[in-house]
PDB file of N, CA and C in Angstrom:
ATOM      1  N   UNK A   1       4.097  10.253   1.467  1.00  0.00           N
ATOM      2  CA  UNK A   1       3.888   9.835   0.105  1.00  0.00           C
ATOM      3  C   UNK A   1       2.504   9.233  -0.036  1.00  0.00           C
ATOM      4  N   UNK A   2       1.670   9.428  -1.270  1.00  0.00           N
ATOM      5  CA  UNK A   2       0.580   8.645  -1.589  1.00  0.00           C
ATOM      6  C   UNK A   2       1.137   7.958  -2.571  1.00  0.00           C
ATOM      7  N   UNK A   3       0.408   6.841  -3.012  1.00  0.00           N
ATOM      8  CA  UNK A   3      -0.166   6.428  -4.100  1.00  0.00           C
ATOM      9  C   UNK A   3      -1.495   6.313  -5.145  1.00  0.00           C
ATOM     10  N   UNK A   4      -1.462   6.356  -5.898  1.00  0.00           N
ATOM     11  CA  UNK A   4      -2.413   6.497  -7.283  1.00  0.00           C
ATOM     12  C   UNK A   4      -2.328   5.685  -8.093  1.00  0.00           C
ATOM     13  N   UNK A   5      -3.779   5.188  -8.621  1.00  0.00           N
ATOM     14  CA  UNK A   5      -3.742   4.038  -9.565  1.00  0.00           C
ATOM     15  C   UNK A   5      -4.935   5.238 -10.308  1.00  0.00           C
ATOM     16  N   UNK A   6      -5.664   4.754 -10.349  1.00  0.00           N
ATOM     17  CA  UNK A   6      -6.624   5.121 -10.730  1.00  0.00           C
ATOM     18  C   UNK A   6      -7.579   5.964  -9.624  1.00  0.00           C
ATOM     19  N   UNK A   7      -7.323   5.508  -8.712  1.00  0.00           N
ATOM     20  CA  UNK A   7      -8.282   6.036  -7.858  1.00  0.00           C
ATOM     21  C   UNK A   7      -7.355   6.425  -6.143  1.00  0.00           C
ATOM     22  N   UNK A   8      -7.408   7.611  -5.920  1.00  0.00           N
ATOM     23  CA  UNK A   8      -6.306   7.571  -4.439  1.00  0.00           C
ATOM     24  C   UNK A   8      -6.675   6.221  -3.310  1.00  0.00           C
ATOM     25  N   UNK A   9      -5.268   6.182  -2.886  1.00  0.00           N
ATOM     26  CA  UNK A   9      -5.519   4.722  -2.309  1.00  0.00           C
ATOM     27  C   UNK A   9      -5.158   4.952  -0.685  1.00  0.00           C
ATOM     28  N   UNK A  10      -4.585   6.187  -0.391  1.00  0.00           N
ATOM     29  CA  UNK A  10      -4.168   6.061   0.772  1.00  0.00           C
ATOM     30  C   UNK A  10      -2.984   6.975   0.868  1.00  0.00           C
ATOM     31  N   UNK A  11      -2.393   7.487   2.063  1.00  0.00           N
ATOM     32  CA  UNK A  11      -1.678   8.057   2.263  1.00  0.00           C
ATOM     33  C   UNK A  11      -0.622   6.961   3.189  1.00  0.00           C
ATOM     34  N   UNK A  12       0.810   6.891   2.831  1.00  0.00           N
ATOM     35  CA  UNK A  12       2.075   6.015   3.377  1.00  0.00           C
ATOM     36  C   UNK A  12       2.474   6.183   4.912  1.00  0.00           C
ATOM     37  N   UNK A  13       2.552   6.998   4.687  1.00  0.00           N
ATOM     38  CA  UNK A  13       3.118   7.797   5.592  1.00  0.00           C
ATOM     39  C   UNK A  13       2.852   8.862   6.442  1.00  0.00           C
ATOM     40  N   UNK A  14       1.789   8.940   6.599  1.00  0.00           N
ATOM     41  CA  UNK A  14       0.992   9.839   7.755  1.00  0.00           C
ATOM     42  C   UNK A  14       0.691   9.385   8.604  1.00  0.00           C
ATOM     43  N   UNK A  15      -0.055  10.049   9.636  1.00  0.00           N
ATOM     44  CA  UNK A  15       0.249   9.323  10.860  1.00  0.00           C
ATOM     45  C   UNK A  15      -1.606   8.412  10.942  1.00  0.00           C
ATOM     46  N   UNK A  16      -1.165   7.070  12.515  1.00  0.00           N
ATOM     47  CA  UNK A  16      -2.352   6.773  11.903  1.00  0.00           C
ATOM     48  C   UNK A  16      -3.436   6.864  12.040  1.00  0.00           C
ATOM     49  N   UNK A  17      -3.948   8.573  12.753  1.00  0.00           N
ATOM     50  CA  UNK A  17      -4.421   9.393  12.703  1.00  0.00           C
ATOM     51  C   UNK A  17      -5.068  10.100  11.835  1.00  0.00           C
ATOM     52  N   UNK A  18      -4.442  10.023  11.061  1.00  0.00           N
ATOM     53  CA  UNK A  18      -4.916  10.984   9.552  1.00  0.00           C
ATOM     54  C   UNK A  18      -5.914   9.817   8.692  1.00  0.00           C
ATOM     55  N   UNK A  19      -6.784  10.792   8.228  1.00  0.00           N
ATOM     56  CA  UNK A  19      -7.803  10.086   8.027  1.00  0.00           C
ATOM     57  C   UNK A  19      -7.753   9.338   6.551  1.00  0.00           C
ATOM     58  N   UNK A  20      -6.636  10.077   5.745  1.00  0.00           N
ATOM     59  CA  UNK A  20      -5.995   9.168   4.508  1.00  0.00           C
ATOM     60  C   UNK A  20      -5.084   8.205   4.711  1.00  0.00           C
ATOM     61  N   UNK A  21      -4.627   7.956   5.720  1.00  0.00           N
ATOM     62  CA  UNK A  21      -3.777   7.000   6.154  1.00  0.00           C
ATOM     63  C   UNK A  21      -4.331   5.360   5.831  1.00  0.00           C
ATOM     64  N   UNK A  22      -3.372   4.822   5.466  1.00  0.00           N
ATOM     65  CA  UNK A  22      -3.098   3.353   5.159  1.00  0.00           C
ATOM     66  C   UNK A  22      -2.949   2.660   6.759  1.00  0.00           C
ATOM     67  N   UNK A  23      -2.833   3.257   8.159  1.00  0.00           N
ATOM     68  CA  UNK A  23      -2.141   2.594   8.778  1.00  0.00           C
ATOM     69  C   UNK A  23      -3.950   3.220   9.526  1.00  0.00           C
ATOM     70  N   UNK A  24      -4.658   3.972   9.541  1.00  0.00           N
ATOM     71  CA  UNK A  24      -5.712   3.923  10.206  1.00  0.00           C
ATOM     72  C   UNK A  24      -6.866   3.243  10.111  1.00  0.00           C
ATOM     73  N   UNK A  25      -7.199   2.066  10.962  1.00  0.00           N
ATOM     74  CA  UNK A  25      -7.930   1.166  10.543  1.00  0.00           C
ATOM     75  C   UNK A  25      -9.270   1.637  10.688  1.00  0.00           C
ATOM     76  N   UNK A  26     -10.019   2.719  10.936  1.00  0.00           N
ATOM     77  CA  UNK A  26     -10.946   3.004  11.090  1.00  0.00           C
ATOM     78  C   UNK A  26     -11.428   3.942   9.452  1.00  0.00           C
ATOM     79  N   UNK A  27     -10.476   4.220   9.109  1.00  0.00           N
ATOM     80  CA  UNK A  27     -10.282   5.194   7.864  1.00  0.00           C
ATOM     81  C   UNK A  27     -10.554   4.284   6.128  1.00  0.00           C
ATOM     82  N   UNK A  28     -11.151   4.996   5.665  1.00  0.00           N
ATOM     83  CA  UNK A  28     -11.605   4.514   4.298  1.00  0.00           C
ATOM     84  C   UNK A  28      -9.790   3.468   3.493  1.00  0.00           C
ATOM     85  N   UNK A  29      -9.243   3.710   3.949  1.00  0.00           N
ATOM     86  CA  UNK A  29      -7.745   3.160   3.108  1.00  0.00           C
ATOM     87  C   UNK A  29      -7.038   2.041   3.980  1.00  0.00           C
ATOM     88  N   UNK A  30      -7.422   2.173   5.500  1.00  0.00           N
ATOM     89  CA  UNK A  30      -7.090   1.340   6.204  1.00  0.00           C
ATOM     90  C   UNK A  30      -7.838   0.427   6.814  1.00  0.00           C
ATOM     91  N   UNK A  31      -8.919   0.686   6.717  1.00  0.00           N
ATOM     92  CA  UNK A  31     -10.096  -0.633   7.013  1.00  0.00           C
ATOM     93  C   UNK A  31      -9.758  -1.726   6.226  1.00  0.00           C
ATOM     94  N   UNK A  32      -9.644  -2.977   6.388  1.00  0.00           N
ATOM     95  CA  UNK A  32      -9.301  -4.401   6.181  1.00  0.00           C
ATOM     96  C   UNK A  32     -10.604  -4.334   5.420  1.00  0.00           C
ATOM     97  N   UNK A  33     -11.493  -3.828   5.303  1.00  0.00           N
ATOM     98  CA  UNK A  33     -12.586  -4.372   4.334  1.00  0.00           C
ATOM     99  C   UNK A  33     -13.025  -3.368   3.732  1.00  0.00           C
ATOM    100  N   UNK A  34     -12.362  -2.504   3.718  1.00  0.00           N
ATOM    101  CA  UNK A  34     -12.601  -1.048   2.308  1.00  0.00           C
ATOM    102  C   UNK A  34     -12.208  -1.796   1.328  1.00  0.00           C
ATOM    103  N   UNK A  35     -13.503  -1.080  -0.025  1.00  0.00           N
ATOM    104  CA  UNK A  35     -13.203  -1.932  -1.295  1.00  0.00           C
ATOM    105  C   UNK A  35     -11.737  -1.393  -1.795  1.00  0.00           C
ATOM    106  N   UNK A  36     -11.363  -0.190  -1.725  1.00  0.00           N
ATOM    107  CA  UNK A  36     -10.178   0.815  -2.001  1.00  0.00           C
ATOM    108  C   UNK A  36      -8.876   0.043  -1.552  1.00  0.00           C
ATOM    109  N   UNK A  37      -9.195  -0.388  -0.051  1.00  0.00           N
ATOM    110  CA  UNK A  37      -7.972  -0.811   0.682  1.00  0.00           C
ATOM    111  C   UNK A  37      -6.869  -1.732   0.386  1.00  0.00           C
ATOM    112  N   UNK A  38      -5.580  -2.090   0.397  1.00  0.00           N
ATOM    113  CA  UNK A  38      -4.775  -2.957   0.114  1.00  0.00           C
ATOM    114  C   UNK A  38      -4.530  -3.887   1.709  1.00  0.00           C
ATOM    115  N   UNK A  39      -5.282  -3.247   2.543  1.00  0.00           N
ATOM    116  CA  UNK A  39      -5.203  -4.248   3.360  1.00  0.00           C
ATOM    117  C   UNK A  39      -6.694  -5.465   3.314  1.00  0.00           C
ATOM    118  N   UNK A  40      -7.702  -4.961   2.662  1.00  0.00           N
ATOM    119  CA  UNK A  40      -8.607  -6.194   2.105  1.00  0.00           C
ATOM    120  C   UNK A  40      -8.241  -7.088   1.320  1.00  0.00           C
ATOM    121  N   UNK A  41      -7.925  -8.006   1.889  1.00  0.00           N
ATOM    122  CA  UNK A  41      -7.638  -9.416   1.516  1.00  0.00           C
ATOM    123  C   UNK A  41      -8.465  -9.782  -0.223  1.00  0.00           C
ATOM    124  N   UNK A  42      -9.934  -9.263  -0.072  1.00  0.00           N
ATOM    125  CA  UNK A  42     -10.860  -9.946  -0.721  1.00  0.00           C
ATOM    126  C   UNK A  42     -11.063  -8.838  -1.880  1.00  0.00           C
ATOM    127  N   UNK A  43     -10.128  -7.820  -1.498  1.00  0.00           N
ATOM    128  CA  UNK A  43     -10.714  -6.756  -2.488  1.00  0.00           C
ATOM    129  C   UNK A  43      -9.512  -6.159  -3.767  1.00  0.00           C
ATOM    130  N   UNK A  44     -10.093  -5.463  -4.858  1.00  0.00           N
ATOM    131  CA  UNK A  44      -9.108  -5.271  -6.106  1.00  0.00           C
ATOM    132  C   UNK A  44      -7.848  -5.133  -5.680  1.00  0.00           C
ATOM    133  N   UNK A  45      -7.760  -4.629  -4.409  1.00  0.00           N
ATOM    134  CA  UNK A  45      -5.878  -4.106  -4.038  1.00  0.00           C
ATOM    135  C   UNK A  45      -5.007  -4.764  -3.344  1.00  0.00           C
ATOM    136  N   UNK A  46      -5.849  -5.726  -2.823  1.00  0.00           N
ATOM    137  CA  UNK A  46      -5.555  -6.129  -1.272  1.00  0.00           C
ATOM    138  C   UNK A  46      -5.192  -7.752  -1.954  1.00  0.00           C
ATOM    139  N   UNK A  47      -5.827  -8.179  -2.867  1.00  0.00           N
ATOM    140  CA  UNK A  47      -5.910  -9.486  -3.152  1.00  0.00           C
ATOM    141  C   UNK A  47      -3.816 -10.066  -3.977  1.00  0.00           C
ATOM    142  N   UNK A  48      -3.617 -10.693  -3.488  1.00  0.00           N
ATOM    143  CA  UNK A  48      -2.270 -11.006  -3.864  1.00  0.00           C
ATOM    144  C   UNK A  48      -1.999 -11.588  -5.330  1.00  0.00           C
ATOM    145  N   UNK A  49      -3.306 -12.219  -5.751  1.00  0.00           N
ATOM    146  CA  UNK A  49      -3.556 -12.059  -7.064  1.00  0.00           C
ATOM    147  C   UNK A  49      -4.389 -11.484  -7.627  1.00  0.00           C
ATOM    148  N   UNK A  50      -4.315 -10.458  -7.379  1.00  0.00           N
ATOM    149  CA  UNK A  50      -5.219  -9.337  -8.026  1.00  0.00           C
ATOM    150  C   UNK A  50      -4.002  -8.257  -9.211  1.00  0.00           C
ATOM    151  N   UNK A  51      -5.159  -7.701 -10.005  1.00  0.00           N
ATOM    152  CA  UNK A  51      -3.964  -7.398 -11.305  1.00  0.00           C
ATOM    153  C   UNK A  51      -3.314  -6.030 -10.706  1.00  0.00           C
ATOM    154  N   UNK A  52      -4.189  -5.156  -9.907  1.00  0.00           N
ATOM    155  CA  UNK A  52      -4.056  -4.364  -9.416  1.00  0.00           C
ATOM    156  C   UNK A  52      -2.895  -4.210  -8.086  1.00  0.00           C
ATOM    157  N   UNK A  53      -2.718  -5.405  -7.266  1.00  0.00           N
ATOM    158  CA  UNK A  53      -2.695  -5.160  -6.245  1.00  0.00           C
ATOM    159  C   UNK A  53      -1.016  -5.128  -5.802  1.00  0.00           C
ATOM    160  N   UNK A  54      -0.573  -4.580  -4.970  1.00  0.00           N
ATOM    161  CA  UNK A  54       0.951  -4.451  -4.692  1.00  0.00           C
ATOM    162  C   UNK A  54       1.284  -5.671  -4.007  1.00  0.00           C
ATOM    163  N   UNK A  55       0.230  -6.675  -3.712  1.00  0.00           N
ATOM    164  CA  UNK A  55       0.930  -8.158  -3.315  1.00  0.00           C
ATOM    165  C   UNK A  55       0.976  -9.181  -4.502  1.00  0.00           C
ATOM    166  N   UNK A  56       0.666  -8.545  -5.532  1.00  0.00           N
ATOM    167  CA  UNK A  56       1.052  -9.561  -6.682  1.00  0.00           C
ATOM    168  C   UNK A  56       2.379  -9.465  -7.224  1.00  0.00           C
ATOM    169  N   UNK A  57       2.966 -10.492  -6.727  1.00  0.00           N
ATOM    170  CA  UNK A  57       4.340 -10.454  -7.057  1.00  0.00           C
ATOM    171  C   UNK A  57       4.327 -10.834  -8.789  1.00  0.00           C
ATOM    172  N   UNK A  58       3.532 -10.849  -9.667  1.00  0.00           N
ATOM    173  CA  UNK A  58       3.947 -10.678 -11.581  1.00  0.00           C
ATOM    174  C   UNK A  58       3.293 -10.090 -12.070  1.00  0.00           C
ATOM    175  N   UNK A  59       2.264  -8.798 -11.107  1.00  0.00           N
ATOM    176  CA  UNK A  59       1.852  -7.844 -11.988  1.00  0.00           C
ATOM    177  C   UNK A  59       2.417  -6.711 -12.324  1.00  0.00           C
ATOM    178  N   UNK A  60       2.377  -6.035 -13.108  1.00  0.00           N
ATOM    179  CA  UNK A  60       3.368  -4.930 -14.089  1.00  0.00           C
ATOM    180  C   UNK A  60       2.407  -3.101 -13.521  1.00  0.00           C
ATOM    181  N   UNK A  61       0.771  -3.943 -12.900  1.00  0.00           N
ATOM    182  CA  UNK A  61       0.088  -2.791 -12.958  1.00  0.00           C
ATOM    183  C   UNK A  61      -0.154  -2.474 -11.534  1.00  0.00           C
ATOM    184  N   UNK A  62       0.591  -2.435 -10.296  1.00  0.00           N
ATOM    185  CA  UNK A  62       0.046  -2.307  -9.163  1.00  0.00           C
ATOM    186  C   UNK A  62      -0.043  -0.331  -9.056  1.00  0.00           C
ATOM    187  N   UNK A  63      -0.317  -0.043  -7.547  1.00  0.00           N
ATOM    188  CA  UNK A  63      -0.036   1.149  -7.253  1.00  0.00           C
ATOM    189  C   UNK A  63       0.634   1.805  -7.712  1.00  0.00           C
ATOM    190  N   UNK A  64       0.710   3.178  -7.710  1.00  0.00           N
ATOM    191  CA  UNK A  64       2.194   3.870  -7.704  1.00  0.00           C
ATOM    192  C   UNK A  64       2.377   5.284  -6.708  1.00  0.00           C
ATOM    193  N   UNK A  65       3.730   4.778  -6.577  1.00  0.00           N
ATOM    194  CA  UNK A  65       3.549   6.287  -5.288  1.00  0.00           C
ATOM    195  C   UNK A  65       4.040   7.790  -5.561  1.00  0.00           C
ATOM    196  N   UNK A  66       3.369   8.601  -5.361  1.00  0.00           N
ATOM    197  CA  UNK A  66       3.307   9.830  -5.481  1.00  0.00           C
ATOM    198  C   UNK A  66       3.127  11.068  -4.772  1.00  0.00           C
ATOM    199  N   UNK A  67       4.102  11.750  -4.352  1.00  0.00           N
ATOM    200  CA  UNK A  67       3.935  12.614  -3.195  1.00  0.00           C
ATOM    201  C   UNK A  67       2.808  13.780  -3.562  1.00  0.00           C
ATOM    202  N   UNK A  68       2.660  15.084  -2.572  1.00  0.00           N
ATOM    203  CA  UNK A  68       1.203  15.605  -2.584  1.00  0.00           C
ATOM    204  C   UNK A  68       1.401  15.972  -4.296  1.00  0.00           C
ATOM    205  N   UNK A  69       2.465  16.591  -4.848  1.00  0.00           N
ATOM    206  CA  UNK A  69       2.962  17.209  -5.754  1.00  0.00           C
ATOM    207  C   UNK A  69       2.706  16.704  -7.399  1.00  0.00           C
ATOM    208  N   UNK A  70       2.313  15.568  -7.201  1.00  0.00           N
ATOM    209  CA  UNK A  70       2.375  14.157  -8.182  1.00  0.00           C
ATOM    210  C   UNK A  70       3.848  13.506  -8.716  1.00  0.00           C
ATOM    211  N   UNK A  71       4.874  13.766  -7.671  1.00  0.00           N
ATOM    212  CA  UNK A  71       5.886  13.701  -8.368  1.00  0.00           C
ATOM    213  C   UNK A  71       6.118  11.430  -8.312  1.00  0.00           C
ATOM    214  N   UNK A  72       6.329  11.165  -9.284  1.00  0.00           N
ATOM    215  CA  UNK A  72       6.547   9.760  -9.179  1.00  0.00           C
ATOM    216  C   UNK A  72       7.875   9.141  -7.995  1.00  0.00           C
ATOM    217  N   UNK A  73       7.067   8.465  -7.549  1.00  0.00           N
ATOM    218  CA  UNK A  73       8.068   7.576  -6.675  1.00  0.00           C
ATOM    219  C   UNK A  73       8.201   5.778  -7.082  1.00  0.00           C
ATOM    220  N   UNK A  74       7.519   5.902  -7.904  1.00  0.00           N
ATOM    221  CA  UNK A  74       7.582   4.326  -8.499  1.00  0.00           C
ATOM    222  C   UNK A  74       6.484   3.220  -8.195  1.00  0.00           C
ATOM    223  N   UNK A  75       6.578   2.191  -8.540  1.00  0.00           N
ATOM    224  CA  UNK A  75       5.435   1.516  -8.533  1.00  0.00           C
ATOM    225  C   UNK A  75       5.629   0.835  -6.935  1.00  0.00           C
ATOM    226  N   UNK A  76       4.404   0.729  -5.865  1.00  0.00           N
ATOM    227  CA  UNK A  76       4.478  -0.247  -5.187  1.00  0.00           C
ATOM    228  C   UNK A  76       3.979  -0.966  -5.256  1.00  0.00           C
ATOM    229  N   UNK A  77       4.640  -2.157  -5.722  1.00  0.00           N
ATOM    230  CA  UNK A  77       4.936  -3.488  -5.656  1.00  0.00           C
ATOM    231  C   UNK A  77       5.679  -4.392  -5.238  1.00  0.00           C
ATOM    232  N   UNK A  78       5.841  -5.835  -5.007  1.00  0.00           N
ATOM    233  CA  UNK A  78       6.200  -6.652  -4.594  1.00  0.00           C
ATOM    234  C   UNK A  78       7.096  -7.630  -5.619  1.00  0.00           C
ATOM    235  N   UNK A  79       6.438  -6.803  -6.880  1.00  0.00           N
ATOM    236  CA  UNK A  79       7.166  -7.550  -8.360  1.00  0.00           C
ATOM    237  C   UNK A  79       8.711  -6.822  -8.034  1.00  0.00           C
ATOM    238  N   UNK A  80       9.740  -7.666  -7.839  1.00  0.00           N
ATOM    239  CA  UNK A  80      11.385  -7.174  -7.726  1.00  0.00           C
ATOM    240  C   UNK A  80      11.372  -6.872  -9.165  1.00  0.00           C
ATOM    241  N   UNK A  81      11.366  -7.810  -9.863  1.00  0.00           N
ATOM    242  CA  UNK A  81      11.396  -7.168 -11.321  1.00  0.00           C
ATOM    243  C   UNK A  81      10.800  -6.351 -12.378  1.00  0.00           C
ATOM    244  N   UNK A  82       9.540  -5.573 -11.428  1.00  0.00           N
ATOM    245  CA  UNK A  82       8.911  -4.486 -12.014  1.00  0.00           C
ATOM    246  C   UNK A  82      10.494  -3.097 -12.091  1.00  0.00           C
ATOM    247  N   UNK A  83      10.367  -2.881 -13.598  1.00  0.00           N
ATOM    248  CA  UNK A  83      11.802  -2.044 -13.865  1.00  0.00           C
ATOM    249  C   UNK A  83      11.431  -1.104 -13.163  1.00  0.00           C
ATOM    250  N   UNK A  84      10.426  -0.614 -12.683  1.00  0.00           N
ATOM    251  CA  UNK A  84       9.879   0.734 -12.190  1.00  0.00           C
ATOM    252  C   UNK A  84       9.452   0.676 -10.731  1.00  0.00           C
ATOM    253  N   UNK A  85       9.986  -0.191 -10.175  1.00  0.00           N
ATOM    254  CA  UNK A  85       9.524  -0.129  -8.298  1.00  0.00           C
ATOM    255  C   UNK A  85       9.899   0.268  -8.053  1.00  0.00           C
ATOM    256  N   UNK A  86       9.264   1.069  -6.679  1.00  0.00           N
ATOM    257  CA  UNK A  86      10.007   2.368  -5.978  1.00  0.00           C
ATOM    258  C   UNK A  86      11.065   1.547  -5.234  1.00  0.00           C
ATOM    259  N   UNK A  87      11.968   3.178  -4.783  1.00  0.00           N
ATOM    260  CA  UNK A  87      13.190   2.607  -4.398  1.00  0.00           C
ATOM    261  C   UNK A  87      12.960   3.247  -2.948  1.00  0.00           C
ATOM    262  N   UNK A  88      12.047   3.321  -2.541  1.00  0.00           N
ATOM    263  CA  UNK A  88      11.695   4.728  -1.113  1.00  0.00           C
ATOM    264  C   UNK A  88      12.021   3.512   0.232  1.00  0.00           C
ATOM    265  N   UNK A  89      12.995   3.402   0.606  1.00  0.00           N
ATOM    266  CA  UNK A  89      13.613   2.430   1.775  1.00  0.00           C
ATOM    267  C   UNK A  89      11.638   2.587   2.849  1.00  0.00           C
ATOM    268  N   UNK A  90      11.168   2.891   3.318  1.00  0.00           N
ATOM    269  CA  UNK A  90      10.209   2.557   4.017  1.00  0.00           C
ATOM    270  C   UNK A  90       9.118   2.437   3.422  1.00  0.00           C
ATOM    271  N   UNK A  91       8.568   2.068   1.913  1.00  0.00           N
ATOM    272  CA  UNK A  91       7.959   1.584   0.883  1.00  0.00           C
ATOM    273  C   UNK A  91       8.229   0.037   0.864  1.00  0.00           C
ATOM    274  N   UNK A  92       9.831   0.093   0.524  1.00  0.00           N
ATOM    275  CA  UNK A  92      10.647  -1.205   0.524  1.00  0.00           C
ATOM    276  C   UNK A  92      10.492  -2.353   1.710  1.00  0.00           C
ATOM    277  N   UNK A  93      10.455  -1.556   2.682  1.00  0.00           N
ATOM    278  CA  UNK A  93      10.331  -2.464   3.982  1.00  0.00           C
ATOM    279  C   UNK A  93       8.633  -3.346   4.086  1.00  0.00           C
ATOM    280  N   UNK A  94       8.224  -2.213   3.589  1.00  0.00           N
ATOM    281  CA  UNK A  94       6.306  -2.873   3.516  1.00  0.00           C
ATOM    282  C   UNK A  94       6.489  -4.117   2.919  1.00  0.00           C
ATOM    283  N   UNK A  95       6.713  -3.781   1.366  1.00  0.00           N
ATOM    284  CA  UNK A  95       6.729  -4.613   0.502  1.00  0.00           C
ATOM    285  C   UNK A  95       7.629  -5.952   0.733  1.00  0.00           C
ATOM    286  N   UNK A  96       8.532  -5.584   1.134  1.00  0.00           N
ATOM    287  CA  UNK A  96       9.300  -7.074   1.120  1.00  0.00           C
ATOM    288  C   UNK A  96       9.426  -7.779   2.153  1.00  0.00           C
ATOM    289  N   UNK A  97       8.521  -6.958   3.339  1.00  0.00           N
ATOM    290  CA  UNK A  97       7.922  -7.942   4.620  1.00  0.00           C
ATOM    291  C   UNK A  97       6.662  -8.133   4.453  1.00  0.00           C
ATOM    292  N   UNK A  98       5.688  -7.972   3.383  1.00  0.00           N
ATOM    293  CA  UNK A  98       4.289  -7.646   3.059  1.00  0.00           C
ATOM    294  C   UNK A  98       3.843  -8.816   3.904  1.00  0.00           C
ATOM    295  N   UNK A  99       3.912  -9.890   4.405  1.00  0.00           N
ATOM    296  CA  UNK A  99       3.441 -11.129   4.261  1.00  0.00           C
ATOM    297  C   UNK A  99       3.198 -10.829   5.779  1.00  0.00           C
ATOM    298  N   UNK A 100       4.357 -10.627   6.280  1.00  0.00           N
ATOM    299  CA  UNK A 100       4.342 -10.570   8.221  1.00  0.00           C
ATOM    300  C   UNK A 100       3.343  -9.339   8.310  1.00  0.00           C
ATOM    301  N   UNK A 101       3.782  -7.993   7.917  1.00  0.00           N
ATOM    302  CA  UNK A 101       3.066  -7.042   7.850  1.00  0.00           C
ATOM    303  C   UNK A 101       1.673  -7.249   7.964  1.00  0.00           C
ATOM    304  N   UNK A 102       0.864  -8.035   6.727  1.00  0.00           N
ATOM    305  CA  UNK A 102      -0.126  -8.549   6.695  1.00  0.00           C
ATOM    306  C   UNK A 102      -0.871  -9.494   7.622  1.00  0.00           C
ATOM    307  N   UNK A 103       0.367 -10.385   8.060  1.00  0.00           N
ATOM    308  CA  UNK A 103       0.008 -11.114   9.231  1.00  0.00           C
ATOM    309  C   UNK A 103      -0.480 -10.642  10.541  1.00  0.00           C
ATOM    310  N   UNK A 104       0.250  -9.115  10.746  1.00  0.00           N
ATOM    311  CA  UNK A 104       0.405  -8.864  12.399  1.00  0.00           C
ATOM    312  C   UNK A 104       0.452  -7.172  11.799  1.00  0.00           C
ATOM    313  N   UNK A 105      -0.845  -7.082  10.679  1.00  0.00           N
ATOM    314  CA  UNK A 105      -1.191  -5.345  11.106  1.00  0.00           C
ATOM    315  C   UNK A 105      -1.318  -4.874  12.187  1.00  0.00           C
ATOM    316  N   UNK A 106      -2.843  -5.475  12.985  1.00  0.00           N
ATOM    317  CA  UNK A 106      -3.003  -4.555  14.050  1.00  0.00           C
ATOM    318  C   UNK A 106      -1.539  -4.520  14.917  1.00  0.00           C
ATOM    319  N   UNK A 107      -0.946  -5.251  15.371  1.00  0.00           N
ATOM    320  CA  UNK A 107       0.133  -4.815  16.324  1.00  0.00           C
ATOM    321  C   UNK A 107       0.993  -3.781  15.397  1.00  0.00           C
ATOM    322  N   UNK A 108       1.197  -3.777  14.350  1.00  0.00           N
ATOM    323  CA  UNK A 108       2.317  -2.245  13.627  1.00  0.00           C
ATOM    324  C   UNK A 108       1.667  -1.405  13.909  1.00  0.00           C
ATOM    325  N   UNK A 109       0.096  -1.448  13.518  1.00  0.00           N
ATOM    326  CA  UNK A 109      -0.677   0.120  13.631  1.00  0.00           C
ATOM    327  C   UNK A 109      -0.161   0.817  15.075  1.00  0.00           C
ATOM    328  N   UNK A 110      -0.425  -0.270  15.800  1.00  0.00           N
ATOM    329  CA  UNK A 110       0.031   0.229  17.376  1.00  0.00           C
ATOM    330  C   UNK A 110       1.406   0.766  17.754  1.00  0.00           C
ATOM    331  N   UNK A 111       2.377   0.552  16.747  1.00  0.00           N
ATOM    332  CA  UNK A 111       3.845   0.978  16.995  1.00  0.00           C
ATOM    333  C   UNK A 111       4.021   2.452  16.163  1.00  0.00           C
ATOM    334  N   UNK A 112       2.625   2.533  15.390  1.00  0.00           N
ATOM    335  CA  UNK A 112       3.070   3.536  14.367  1.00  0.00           C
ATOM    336  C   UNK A 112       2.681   4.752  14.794  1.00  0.00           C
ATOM    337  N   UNK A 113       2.989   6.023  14.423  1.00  0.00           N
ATOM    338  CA  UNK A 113       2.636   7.261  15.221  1.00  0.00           C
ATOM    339  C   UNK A 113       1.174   7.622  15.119  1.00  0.00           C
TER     340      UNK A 113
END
């Protein structure tokens, strides 16, 4: 699955290898300091209060995920009460461990394929 805001943000679920990957830290989506990235702390996606970003737990406007096809998978976010968050169980797991996740990337990257 990807997501799309405005601008592609990364690929979910690829491996972290692939050079659209969210989980490759060397890669434009997974570098901790890509302006694009949601793992930049400091940047539009990454920031937890950012309007954009899937760690703002009361924004209405984060990501949204979308397979190659554009078919909607819902918003990722962290807002529970966004009516429109995805329901994709390994979307879910990001999001509602976002905090540890965030804490202890590099060791997931290392577990991930």
């Amino acid at each position: 699955m990807y997501w799309d805001d405005i601008i592609k943000m990364g690929c979910l679920n690829c491996s972290k290898h692939d050079v659209t990957s969210i989980w490759n830290e060397f890669g434009l989506h997974g570098n901790k300091h890509g302006v694009n990235s949601i793992w930049n702390q400091f940047g539009t996606y990454g920031n937890k209060y950012g309007q954009f970003s899937p760690w703002n737990e009361y924004t209405n406007q984060a990501p949204i995920l979308v397979d190659k096809e554009g078919n909607f998978y819902g918003y990722f976010s962290v807002n529970k009460y966004h009516n429109k968050r995805t329901q994709v169980e390994f979307a879910l797991s990001i999001l509602d461990n976002f905090e540890y996740v965030l804490a202890n990337l590099d060791e997931i990257r290392k577990k991930m394929n």
